[in-house]
PDB file of N, CA and C in Angstrom:
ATOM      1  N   UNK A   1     108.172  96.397  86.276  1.00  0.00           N
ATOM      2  CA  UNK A   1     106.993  95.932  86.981  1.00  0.00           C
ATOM      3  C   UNK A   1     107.431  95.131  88.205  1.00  0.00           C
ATOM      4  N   UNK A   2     107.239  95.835  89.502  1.00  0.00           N
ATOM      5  CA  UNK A   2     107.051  94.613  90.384  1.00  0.00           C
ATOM      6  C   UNK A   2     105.758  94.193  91.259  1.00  0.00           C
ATOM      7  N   UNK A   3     106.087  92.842  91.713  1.00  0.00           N
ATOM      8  CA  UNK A   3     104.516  92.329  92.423  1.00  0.00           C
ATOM      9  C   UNK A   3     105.491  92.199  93.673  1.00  0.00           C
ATOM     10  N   UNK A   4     104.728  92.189  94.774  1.00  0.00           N
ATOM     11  CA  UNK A   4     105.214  91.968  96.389  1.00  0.00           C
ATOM     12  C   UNK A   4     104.304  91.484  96.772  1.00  0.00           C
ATOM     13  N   UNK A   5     104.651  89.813  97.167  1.00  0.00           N
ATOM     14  CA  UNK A   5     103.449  88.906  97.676  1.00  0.00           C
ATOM     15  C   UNK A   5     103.744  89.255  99.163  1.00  0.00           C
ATOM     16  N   UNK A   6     103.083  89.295 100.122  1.00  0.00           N
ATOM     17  CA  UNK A   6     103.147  89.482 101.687  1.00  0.00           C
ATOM     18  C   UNK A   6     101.947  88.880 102.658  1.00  0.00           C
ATOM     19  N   UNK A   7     102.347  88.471 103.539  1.00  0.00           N
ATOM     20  CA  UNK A   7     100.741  87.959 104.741  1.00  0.00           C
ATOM     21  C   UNK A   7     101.349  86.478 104.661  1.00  0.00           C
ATOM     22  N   UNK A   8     102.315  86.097 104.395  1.00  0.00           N
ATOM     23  CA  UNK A   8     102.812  84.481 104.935  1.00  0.00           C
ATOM     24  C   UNK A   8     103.046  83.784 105.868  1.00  0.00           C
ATOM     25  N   UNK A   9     102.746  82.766 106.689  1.00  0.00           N
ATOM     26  CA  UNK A   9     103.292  82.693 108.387  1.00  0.00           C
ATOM     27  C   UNK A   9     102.487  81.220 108.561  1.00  0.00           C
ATOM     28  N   UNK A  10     102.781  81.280 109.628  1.00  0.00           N
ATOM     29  CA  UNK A  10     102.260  80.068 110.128  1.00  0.00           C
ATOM     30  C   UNK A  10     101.139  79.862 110.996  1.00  0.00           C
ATOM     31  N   UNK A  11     100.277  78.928 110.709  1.00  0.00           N
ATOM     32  CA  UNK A  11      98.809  78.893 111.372  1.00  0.00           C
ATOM     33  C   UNK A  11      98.151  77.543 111.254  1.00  0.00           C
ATOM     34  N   UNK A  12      97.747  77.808 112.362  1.00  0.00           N
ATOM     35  CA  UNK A  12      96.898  76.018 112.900  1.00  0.00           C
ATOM     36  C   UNK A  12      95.533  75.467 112.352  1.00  0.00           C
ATOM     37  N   UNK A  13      95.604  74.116 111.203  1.00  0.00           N
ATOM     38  CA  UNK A  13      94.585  74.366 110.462  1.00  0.00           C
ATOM     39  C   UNK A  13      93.444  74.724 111.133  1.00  0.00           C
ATOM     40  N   UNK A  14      92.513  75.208 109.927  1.00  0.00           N
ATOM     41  CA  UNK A  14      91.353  75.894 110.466  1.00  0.00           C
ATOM     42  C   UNK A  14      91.340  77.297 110.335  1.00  0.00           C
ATOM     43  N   UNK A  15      92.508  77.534 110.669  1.00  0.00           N
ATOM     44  CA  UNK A  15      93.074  79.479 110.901  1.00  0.00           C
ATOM     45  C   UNK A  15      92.767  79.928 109.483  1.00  0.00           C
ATOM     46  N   UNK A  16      92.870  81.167 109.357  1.00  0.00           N
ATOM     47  CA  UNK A  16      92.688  82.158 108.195  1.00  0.00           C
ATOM     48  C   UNK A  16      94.455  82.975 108.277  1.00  0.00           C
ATOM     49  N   UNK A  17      94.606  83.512 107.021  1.00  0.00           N
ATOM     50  CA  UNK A  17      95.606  84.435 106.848  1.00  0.00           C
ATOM     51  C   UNK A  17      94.905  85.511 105.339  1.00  0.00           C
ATOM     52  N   UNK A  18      95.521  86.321 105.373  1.00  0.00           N
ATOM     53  CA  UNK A  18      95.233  86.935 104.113  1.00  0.00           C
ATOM     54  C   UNK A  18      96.828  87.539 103.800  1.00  0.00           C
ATOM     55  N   UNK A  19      96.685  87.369 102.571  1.00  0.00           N
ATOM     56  CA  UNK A  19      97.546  87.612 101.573  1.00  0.00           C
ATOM     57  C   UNK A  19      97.523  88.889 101.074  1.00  0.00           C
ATOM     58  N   UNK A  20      98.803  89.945 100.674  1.00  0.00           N
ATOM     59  CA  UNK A  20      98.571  90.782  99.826  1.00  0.00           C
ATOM     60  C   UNK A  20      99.564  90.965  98.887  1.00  0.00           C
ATOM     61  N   UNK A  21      99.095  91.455  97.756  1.00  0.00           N
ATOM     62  CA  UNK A  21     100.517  91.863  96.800  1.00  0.00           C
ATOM     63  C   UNK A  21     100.469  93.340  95.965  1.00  0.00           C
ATOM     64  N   UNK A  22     101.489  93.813  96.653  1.00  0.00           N
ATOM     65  CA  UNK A  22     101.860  94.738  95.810  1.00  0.00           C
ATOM     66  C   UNK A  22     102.059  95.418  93.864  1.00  0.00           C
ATOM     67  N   UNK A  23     101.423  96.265  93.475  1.00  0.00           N
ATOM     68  CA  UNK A  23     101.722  95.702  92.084  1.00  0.00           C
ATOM     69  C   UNK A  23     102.181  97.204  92.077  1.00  0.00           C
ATOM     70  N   UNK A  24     103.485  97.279  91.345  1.00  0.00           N
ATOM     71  CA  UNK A  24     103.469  98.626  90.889  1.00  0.00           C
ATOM     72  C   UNK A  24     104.703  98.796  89.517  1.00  0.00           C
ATOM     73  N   UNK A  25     104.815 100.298  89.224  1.00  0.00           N
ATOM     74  CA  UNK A  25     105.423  99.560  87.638  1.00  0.00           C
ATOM     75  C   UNK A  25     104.900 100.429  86.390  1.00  0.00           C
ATOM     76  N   UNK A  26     103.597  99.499  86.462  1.00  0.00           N
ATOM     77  CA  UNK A  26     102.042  99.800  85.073  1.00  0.00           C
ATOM     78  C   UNK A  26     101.159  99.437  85.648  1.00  0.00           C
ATOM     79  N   UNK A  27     100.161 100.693  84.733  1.00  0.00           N
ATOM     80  CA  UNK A  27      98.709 100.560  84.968  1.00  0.00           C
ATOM     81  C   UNK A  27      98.247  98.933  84.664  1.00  0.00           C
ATOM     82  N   UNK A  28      97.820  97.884  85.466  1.00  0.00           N
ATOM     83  CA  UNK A  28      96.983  97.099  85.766  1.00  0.00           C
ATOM     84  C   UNK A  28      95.780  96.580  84.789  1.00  0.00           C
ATOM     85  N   UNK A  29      95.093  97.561  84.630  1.00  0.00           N
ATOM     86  CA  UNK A  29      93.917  97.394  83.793  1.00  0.00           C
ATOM     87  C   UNK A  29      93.827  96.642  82.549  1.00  0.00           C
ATOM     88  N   UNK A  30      92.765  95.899  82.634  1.00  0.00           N
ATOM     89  CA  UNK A  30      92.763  94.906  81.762  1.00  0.00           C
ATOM     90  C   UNK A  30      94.002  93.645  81.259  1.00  0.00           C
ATOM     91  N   UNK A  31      94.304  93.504  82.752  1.00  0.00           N
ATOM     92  CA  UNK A  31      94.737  92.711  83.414  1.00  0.00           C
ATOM     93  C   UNK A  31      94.451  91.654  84.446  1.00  0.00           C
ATOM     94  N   UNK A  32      94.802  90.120  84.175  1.00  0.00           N
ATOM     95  CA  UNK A  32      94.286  89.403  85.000  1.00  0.00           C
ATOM     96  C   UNK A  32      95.594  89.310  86.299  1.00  0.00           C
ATOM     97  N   UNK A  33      95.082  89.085  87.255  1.00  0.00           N
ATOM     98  CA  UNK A  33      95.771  89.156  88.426  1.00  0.00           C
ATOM     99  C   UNK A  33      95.530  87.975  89.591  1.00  0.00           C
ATOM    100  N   UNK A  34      96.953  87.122  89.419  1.00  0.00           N
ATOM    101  CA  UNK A  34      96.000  85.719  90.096  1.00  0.00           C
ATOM    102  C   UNK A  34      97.349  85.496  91.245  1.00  0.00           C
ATOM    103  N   UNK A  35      97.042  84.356  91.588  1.00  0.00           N
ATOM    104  CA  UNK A  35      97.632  83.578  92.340  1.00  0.00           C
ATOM    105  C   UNK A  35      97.938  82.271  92.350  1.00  0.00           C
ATOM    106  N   UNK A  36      98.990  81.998  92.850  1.00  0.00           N
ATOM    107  CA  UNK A  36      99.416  80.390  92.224  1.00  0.00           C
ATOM    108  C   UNK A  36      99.707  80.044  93.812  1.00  0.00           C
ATOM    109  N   UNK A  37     100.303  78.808  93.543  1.00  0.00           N
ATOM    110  CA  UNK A  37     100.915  78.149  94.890  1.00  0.00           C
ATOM    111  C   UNK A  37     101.807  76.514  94.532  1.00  0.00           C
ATOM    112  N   UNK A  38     103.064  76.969  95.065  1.00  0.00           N
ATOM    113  CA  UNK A  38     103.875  75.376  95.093  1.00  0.00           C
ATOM    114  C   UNK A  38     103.899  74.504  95.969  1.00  0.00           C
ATOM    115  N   UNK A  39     103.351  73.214  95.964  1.00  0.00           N
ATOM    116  CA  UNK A  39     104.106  73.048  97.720  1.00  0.00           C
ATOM    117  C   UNK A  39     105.297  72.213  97.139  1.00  0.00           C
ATOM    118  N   UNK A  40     106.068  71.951  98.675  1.00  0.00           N
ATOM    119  CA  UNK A  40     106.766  71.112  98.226  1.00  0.00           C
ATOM    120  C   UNK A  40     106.689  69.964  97.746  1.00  0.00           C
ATOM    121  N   UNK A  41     108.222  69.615  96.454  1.00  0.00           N
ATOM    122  CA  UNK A  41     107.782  68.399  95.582  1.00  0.00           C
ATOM    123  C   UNK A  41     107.038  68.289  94.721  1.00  0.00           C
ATOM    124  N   UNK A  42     105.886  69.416  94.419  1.00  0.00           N
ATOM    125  CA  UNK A  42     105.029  69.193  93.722  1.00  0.00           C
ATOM    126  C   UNK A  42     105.248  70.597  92.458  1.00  0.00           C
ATOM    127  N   UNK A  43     104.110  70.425  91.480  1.00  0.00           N
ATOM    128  CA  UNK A  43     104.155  71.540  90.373  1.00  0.00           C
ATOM    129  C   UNK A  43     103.594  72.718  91.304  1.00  0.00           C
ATOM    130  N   UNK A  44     104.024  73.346  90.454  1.00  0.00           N
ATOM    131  CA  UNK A  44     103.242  74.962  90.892  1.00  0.00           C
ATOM    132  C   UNK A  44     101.708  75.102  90.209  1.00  0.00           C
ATOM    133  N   UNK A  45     100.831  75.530  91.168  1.00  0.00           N
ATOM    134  CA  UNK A  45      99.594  75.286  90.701  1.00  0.00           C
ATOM    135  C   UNK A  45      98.579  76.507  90.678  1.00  0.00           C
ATOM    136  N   UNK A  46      97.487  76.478  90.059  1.00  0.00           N
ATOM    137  CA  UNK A  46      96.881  78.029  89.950  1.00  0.00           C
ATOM    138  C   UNK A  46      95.870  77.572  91.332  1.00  0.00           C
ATOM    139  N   UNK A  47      95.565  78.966  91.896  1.00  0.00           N
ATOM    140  CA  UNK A  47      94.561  79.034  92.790  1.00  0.00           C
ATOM    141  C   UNK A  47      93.439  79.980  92.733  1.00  0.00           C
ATOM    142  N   UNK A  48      93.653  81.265  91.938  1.00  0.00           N
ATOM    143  CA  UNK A  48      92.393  82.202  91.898  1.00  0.00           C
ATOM    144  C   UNK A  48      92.729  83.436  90.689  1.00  0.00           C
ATOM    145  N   UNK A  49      92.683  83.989  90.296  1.00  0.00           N
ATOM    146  CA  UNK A  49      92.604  85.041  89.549  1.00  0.00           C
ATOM    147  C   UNK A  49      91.639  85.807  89.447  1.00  0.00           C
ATOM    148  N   UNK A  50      91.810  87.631  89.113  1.00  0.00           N
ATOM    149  CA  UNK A  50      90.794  88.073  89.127  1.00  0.00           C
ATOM    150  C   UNK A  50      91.128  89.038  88.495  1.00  0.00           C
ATOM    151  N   UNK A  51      89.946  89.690  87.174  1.00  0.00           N
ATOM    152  CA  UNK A  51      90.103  90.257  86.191  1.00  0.00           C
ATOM    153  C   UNK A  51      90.272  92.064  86.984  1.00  0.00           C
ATOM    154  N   UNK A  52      91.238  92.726  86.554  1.00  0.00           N
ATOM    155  CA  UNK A  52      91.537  94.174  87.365  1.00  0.00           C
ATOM    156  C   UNK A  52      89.995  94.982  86.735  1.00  0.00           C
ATOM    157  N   UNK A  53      89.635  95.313  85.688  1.00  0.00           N
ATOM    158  CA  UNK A  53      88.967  96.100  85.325  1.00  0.00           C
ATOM    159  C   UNK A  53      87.757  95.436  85.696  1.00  0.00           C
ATOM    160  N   UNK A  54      87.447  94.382  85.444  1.00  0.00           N
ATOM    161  CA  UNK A  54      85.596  93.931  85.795  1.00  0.00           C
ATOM    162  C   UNK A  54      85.712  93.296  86.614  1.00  0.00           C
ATOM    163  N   UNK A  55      86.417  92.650  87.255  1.00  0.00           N
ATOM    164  CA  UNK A  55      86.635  92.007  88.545  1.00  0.00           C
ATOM    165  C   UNK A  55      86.206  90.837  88.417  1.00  0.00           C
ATOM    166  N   UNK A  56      85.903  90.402  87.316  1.00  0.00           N
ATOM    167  CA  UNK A  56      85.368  89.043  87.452  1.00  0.00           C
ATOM    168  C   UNK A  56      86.425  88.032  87.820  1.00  0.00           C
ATOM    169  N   UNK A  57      86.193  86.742  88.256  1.00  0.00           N
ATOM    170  CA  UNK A  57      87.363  85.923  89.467  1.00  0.00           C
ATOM    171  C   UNK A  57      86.558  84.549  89.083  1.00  0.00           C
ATOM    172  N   UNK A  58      87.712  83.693  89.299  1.00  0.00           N
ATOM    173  CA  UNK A  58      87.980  82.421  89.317  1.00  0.00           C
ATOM    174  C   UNK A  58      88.352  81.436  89.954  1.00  0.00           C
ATOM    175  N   UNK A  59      88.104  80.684  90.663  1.00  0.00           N
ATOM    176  CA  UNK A  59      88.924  80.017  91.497  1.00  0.00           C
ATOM    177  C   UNK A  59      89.046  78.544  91.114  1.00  0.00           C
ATOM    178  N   UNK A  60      89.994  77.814  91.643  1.00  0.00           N
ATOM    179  CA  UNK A  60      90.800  76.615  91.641  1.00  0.00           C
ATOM    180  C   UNK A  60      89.596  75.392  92.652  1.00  0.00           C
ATOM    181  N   UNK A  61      89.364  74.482  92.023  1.00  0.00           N
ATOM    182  CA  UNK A  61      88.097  73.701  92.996  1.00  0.00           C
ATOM    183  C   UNK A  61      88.382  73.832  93.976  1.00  0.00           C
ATOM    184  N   UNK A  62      89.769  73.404  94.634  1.00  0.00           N
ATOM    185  CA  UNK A  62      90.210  73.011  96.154  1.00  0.00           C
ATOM    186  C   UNK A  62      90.047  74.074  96.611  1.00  0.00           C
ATOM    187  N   UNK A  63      89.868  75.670  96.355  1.00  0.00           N
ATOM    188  CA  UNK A  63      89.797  76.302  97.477  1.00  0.00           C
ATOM    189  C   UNK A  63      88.876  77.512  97.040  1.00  0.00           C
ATOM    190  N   UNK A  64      87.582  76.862  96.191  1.00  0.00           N
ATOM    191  CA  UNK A  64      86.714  77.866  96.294  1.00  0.00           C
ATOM    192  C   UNK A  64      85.531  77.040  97.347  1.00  0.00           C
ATOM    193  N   UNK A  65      85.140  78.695  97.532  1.00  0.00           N
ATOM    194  CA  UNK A  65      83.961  78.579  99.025  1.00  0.00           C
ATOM    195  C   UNK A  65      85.267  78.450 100.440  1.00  0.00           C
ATOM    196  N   UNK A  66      86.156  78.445 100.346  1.00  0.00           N
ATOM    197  CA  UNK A  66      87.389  78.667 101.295  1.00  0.00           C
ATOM    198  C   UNK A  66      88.114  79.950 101.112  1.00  0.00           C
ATOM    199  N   UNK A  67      88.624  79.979  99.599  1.00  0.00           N
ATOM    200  CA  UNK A  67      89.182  81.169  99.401  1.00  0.00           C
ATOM    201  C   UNK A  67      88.447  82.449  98.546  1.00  0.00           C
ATOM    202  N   UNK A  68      89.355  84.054  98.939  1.00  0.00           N
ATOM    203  CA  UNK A  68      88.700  84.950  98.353  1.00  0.00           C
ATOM    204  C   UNK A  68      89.348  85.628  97.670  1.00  0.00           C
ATOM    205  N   UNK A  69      89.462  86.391  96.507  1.00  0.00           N
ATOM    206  CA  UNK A  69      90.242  87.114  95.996  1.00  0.00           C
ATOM    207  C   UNK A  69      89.832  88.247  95.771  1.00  0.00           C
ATOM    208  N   UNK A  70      90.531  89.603  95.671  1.00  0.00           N
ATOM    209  CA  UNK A  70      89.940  91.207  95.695  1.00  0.00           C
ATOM    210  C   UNK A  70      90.776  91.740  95.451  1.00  0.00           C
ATOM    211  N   UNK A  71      90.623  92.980  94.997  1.00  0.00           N
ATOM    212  CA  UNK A  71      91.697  93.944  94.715  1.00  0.00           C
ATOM    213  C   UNK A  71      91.157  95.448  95.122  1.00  0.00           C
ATOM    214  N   UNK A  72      92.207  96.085  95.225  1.00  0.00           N
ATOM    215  CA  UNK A  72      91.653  97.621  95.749  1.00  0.00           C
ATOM    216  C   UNK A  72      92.857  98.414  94.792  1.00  0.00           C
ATOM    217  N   UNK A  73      91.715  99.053  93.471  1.00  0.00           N
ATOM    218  CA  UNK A  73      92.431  99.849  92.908  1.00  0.00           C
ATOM    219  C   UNK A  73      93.400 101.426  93.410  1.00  0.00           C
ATOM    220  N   UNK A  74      92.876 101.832  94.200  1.00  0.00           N
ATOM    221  CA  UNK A  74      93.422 102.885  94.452  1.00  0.00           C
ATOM    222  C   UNK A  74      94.526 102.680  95.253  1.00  0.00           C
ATOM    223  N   UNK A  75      94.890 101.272  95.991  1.00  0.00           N
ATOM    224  CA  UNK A  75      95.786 100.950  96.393  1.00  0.00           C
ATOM    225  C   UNK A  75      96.801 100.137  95.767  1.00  0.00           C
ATOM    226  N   UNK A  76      96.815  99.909  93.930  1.00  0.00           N
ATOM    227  CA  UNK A  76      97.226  99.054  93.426  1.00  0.00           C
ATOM    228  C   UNK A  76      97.212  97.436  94.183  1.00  0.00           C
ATOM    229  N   UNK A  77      96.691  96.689  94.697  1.00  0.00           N
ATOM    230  CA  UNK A  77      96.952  95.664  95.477  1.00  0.00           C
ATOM    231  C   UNK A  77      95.634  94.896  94.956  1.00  0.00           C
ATOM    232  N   UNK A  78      96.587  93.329  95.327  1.00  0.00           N
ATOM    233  CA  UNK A  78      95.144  92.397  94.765  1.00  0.00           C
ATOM    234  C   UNK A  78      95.232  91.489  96.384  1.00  0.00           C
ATOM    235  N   UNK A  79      94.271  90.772  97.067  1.00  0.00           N
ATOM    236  CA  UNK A  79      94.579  90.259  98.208  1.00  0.00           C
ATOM    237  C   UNK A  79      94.190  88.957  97.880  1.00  0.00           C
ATOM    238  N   UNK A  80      94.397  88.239  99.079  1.00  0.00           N
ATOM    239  CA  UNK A  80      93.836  86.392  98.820  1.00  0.00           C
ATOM    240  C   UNK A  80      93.145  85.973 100.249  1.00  0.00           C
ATOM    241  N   UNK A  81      92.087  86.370 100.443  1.00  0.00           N
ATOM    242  CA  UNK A  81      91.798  86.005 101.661  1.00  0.00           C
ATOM    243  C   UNK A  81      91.708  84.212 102.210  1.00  0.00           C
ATOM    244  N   UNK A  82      92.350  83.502 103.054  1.00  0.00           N
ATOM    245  CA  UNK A  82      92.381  82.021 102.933  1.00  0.00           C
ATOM    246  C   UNK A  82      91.379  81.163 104.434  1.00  0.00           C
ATOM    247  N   UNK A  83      90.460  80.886 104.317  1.00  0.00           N
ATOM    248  CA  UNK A  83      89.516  80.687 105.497  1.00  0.00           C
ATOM    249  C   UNK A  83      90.012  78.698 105.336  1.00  0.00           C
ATOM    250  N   UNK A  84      89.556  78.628 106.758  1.00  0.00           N
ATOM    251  CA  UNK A  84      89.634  76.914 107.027  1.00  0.00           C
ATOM    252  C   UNK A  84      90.420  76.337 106.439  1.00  0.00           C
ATOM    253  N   UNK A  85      91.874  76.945 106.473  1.00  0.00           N
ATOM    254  CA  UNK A  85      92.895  76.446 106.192  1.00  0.00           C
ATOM    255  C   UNK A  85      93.388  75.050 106.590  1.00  0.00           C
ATOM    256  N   UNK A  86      93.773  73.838 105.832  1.00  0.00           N
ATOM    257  CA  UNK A  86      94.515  72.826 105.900  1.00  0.00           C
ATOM    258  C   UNK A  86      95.317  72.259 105.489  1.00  0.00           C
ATOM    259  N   UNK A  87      96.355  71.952 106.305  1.00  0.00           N
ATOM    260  CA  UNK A  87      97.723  71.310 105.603  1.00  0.00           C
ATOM    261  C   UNK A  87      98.113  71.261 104.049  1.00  0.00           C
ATOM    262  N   UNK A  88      97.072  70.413 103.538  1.00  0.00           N
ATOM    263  CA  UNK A  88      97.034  70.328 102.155  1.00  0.00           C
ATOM    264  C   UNK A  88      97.441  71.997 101.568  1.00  0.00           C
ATOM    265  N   UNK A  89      97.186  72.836 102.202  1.00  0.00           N
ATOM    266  CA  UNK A  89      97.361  74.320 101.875  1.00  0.00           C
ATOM    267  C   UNK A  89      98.673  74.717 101.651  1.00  0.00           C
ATOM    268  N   UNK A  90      99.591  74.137 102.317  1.00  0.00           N
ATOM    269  CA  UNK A  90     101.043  74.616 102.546  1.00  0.00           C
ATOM    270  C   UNK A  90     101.554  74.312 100.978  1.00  0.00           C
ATOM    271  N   UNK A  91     102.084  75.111 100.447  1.00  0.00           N
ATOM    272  CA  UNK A  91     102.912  76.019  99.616  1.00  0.00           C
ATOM    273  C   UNK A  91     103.187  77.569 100.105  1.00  0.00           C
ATOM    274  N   UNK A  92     104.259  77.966  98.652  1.00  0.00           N
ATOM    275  CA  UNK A  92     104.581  79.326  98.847  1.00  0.00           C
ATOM    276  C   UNK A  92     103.827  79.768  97.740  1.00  0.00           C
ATOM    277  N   UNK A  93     103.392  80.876  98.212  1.00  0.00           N
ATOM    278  CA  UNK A  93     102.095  81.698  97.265  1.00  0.00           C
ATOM    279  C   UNK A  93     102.487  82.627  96.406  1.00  0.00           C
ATOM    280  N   UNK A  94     102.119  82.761  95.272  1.00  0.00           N
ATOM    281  CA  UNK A  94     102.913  83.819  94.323  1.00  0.00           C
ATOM    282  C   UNK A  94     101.896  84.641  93.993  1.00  0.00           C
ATOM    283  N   UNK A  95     102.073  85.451  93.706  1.00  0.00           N
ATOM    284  CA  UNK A  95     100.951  86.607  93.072  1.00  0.00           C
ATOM    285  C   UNK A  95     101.406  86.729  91.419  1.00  0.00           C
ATOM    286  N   UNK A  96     100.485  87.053  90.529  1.00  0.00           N
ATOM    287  CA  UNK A  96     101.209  86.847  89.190  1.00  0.00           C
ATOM    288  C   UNK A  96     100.386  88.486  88.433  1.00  0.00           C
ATOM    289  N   UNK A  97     100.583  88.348  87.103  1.00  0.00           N
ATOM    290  CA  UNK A  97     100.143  89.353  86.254  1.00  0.00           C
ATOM    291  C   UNK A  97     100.071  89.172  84.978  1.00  0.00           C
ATOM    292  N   UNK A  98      98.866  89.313  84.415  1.00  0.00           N
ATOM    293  CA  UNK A  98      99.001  89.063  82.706  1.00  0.00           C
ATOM    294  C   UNK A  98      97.555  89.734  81.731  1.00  0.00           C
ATOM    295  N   UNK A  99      97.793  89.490  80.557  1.00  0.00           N
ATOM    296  CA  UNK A  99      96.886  89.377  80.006  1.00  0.00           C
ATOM    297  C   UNK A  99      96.347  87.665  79.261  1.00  0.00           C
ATOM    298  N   UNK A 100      96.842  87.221  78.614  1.00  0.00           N
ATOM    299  CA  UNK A 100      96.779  86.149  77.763  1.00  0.00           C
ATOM    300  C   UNK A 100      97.934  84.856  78.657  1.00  0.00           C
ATOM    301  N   UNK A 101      98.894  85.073  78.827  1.00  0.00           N
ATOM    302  CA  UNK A 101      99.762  84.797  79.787  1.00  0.00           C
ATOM    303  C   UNK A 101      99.904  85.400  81.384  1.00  0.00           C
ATOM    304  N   UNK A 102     100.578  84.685  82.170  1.00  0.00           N
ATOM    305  CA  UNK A 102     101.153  85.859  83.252  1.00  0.00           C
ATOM    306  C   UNK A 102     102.245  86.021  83.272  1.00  0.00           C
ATOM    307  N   UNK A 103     102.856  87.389  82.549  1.00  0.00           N
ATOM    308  CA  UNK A 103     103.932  87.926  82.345  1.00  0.00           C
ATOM    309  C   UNK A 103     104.951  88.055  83.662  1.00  0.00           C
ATOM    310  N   UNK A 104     104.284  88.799  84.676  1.00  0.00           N
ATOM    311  CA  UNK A 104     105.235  89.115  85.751  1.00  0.00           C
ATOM    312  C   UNK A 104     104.751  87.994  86.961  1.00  0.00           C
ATOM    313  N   UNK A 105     105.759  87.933  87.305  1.00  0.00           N
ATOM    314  CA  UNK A 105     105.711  87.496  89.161  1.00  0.00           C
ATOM    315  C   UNK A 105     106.176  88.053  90.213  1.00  0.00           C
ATOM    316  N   UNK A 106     105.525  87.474  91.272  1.00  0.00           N
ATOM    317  CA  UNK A 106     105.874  88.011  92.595  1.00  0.00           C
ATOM    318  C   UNK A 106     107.055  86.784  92.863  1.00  0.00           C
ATOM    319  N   UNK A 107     108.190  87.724  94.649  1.00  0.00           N
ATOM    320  CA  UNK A 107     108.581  86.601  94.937  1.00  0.00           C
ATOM    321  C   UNK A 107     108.276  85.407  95.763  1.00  0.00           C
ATOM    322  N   UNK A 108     107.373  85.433  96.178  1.00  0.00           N
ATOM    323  CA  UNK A 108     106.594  84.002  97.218  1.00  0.00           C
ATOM    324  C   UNK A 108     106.320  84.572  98.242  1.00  0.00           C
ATOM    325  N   UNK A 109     105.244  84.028  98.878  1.00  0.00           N
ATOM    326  CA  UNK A 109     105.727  84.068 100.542  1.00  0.00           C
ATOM    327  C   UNK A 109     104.887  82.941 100.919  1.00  0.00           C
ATOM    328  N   UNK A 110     105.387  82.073 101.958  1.00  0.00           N
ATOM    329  CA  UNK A 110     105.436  80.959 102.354  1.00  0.00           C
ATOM    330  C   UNK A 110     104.130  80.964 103.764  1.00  0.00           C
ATOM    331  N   UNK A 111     103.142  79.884 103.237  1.00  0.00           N
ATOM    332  CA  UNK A 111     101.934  79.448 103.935  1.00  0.00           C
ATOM    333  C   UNK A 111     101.761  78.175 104.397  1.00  0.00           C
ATOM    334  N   UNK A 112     102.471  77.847 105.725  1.00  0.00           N
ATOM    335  CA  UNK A 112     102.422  76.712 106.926  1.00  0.00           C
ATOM    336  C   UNK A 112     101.726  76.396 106.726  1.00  0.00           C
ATOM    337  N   UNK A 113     100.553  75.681 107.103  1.00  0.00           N
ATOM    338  CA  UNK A 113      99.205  75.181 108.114  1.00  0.00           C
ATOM    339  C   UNK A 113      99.562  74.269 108.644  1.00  0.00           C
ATOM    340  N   UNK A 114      99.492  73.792 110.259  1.00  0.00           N
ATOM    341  CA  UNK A 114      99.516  72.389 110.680  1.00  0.00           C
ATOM    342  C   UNK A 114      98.992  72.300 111.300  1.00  0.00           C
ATOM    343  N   UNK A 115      98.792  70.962 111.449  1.00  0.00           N
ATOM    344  CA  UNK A 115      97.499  70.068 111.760  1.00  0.00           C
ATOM    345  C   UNK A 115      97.686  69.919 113.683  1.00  0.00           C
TER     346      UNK A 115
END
């Protein structure tokens, strides 16, 4: 199984980026499919998940009504859309995979914002 997190870079708060990750490997389904984020110094923290088969989604307080999460089955891919981005934002973003746990990970990709 691999995940390929991608869409990382640098941007001036306020800015948007979107995120995508690759999943390929195994069928997906009935699978939750989320996203985390570290910044530096700090724990690694959850930010959104979203169920592959019903799509139902979750998000993390700090960045719901900011952030979006989606997936496009026929493209295996889950995305993270990130609006009114701020500092506080900067970590590296992981994409994950599970059912009960999240078994697999992505390897990061790294989200600036400055002020």
């Amino acid at each position: 199984v691999q995940l390929q997190a991608s869409g990382g870079g640098l941007v001036q708060a306020g800015g948007s980026l979107r995120l995508s990750c690759a999943a390929s490997g195994r069928t997906f389904s009935g699978y939750r499919m989320g996203w985390f984020r570290q910044a530096p110094g700090k724990e690694r923290e959850f930010v959104a998940h979203i169920w592959w088969s019903s799509g139902m989604i979750h998000y993390a307080v700090s960045v719901k009504g900011r952030f979006a999460i989606s997936r496009d089955n026929t493209k295996n891919a889950v995305y993270l859309q990130m609006n009114s981005l701020n500092p506080e934002d900067t970590a590296v973003y992981y994409c994950a995979a599970g059912y009960l746990t999240y078994d697999f990970w992505g390897q990061g990709t790294l989200v600036t914002v400055s002020s």
